[in-house]
N, C-alpha and C. Protein backbone atom coordinates (compact mmCIF):
# COMPACT_ATOMS: atom_id res chain seq x y z
N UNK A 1 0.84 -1.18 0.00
CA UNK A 1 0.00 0.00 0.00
C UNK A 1 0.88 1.23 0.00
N UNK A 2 0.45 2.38 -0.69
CA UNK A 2 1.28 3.70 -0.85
C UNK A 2 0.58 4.58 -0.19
N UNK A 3 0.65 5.58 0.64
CA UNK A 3 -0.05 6.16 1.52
C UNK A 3 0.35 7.65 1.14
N UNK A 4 -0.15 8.41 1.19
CA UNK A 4 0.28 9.76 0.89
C UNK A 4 1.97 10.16 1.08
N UNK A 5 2.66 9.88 2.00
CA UNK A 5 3.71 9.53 2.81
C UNK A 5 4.75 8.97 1.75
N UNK A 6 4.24 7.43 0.83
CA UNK A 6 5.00 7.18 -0.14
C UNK A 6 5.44 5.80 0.83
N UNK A 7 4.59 5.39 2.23
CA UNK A 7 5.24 4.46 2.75
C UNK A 7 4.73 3.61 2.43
N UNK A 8 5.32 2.13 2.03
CA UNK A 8 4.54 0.28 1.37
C UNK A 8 4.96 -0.07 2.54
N UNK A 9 3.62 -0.79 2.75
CA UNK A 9 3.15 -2.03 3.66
C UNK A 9 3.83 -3.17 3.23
N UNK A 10 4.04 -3.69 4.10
CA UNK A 10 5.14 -5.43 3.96
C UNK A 10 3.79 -5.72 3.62
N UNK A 11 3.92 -6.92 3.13
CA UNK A 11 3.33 -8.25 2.25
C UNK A 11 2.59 -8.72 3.59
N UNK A 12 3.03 -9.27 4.59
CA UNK A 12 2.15 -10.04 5.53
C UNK A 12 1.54 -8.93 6.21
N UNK A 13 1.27 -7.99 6.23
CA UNK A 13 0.85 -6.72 7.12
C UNK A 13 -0.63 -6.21 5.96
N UNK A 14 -0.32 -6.32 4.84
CA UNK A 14 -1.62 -6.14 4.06
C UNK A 14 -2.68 -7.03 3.66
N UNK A 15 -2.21 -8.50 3.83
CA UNK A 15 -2.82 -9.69 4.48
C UNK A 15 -3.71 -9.89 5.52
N UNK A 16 -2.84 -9.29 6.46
CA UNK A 16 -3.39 -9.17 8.18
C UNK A 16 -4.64 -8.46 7.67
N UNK A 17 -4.67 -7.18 7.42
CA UNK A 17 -5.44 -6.51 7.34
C UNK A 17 -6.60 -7.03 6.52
N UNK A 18 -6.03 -7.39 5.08
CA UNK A 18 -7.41 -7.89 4.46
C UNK A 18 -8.06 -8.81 4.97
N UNK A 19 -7.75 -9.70 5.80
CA UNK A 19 -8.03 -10.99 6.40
C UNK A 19 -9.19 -10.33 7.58
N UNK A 20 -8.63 -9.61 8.09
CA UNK A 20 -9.40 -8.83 9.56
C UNK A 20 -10.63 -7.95 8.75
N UNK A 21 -10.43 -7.33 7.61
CA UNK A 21 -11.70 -6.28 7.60
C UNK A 21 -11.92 -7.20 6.02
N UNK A 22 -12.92 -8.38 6.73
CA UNK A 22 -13.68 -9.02 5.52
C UNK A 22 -15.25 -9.00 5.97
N UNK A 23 -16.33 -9.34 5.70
CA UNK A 23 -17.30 -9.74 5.83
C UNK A 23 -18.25 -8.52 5.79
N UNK A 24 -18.84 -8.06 7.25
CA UNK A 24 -19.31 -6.84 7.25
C UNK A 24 -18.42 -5.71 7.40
N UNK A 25 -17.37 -6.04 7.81
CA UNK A 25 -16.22 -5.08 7.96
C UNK A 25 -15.81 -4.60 6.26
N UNK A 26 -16.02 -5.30 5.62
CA UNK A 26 -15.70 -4.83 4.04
C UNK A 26 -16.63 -3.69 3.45
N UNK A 27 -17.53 -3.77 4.58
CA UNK A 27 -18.38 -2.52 4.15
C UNK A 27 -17.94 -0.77 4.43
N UNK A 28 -18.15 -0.20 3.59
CA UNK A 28 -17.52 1.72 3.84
C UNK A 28 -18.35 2.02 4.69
N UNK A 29 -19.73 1.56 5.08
CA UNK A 29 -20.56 2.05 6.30
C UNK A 29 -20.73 1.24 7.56
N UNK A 30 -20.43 1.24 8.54
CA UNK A 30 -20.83 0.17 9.99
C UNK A 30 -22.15 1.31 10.61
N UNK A 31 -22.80 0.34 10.96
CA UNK A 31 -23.88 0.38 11.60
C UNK A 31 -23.63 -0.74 13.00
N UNK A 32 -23.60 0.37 13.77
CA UNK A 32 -23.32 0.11 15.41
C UNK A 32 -24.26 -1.01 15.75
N UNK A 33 -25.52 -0.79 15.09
CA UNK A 33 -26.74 -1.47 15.72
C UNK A 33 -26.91 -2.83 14.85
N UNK A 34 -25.83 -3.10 13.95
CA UNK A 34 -25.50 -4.55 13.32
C UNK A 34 -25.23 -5.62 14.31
N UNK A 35 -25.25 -6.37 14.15
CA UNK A 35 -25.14 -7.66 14.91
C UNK A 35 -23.65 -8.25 15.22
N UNK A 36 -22.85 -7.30 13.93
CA UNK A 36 -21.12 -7.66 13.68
C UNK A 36 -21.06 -6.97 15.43
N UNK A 37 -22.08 -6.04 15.60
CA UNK A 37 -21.15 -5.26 17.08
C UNK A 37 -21.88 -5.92 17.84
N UNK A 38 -22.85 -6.65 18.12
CA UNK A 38 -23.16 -6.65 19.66
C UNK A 38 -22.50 -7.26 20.58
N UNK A 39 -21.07 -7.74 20.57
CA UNK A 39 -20.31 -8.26 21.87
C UNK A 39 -19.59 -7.47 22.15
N UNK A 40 -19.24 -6.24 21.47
CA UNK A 40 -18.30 -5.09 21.68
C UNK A 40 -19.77 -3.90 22.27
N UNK A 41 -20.83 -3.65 22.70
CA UNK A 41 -21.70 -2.80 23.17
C UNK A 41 -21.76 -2.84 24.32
N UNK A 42 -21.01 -2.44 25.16
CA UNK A 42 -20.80 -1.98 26.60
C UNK A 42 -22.64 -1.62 27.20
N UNK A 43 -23.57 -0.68 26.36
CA UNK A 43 -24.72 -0.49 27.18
C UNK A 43 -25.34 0.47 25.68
N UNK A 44 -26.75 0.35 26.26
CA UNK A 44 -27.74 1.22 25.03
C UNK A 44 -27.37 2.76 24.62
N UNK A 45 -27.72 3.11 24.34
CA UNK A 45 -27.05 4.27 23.52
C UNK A 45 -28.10 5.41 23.40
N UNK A 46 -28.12 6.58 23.84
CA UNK A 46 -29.55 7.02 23.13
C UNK A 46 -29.30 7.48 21.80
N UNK A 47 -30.60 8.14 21.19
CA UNK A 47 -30.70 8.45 19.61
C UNK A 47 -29.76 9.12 18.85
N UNK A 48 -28.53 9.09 19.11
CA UNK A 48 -27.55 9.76 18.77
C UNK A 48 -26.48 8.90 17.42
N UNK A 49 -25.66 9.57 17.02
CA UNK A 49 -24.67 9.10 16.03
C UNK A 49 -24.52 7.26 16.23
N UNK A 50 -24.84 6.88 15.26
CA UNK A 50 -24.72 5.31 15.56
C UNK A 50 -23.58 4.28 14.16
N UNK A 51 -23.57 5.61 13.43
CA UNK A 51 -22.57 4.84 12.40
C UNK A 51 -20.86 5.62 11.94
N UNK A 52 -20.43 4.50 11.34
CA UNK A 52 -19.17 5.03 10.90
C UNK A 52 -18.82 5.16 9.21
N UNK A 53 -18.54 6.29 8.81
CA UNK A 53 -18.51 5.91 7.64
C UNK A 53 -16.60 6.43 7.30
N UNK A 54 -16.67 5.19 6.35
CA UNK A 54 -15.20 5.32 5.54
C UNK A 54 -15.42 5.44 4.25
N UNK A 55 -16.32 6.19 3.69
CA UNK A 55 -16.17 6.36 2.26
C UNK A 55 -15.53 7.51 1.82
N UNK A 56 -15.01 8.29 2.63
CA UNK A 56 -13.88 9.68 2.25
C UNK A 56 -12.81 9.15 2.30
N UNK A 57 -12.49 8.00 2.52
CA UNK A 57 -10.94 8.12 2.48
C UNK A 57 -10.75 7.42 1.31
N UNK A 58 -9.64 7.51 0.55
CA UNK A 58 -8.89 6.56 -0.58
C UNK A 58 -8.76 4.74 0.03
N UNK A 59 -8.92 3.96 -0.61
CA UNK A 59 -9.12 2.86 -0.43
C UNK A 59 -8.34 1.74 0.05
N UNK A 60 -6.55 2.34 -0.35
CA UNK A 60 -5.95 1.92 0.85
C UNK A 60 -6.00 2.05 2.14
N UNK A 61 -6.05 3.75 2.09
CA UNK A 61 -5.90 3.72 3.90
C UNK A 61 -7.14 3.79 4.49
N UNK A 62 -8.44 3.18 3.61
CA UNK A 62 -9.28 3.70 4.18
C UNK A 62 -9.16 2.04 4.92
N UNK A 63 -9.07 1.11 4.47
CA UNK A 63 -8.72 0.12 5.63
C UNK A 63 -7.87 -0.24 6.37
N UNK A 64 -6.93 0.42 6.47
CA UNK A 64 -5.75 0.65 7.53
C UNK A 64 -6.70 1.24 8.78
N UNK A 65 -7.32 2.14 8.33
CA UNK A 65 -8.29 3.14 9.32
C UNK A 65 -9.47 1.87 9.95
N UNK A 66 -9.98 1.49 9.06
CA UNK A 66 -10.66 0.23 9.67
C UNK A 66 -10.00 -0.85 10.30
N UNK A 67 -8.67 -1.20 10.53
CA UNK A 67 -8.38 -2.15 10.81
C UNK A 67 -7.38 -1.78 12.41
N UNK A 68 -6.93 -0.72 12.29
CA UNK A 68 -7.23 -0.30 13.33
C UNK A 68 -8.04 0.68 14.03
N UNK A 69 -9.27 0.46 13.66
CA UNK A 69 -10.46 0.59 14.67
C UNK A 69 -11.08 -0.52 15.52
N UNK A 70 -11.37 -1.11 14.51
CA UNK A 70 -11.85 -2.90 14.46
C UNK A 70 -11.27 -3.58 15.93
N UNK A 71 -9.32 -3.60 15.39
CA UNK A 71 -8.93 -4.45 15.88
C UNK A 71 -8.59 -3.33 17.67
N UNK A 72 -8.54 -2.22 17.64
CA UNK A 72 -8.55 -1.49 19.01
C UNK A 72 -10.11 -2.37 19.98
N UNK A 73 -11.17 -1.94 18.96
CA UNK A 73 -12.50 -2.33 19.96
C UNK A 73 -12.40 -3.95 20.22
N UNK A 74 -11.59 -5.08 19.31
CA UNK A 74 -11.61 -6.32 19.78
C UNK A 74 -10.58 -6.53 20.72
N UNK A 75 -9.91 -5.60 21.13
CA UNK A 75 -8.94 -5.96 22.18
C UNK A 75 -9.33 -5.56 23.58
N UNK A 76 -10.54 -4.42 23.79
CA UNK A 76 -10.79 -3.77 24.57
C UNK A 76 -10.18 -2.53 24.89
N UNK A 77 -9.18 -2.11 23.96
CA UNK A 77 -8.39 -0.88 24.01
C UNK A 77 -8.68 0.40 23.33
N UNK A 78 -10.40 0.35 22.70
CA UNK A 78 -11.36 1.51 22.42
C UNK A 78 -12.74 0.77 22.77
N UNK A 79 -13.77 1.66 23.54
CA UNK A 79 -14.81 1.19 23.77
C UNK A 79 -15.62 1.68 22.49
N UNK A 80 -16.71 0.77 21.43
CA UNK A 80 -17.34 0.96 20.25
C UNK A 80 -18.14 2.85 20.68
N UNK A 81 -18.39 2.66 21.53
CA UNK A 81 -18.91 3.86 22.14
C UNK A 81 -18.03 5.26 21.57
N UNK A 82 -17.16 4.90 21.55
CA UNK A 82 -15.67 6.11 21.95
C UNK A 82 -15.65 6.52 20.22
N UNK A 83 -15.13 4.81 19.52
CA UNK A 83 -15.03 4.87 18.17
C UNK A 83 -15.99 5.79 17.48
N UNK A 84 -17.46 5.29 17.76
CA UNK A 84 -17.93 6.27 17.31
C UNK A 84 -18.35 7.71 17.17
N UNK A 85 -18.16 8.16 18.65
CA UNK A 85 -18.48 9.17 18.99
C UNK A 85 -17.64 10.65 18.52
N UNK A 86 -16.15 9.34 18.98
CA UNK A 86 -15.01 10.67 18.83
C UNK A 86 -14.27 10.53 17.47
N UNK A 87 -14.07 9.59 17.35
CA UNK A 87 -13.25 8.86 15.63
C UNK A 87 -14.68 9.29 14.52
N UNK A 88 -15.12 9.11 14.83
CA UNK A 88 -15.98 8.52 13.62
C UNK A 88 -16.96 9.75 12.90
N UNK A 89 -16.98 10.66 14.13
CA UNK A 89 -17.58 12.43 14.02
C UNK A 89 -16.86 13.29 13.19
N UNK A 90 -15.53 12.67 13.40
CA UNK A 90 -14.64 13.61 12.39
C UNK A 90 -14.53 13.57 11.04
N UNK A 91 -14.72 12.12 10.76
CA UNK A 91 -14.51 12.16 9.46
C UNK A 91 -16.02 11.16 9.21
């Protein structure tokens, strides 16, 4: 992958990634209230911002950006809450 930067991703590192953001994760929109999230939903939410979208970014890094989001909330080291609220508002 070439990143604005001009930096390539090793071979097993763009793997990792495609491997991790397949299924519903291959999608440019997450919807919080999908079923991909409900073991990462700490508690209900009120009517507020509930999705993430990656369709502004260029298509390499737009899953770099997904993959570490993804893989922060499966470790417990972003609560889905946070992702969306604070990550996901910005862009």
């Amino acid at each position: 992958m070439n990143l604005s930067v001009g930096y390539l991703l090793p071979e097993n590192k763009v793997s990792e990634i495609t491997k991790k953001i397949s299924g519903y994760f291959e999608n440019d929109i997450w919807d919080t209230d999908d079923v991909a999230f409900i073991d990462f939903r700490k508690s209900e939410w009120g009517k507020t911002h509930r999705k993430m979208n990656f369709s502004v970014f260029p298509s390499q890094l737009k899953n770099e950006i997904k993959f570490f989001i993804l893989t922060r909330i499966q470790k417990g080291d972003l609560q889905l809450y946070s992702a969306v609220h604070n990550y996901a508002k910005v862009f």
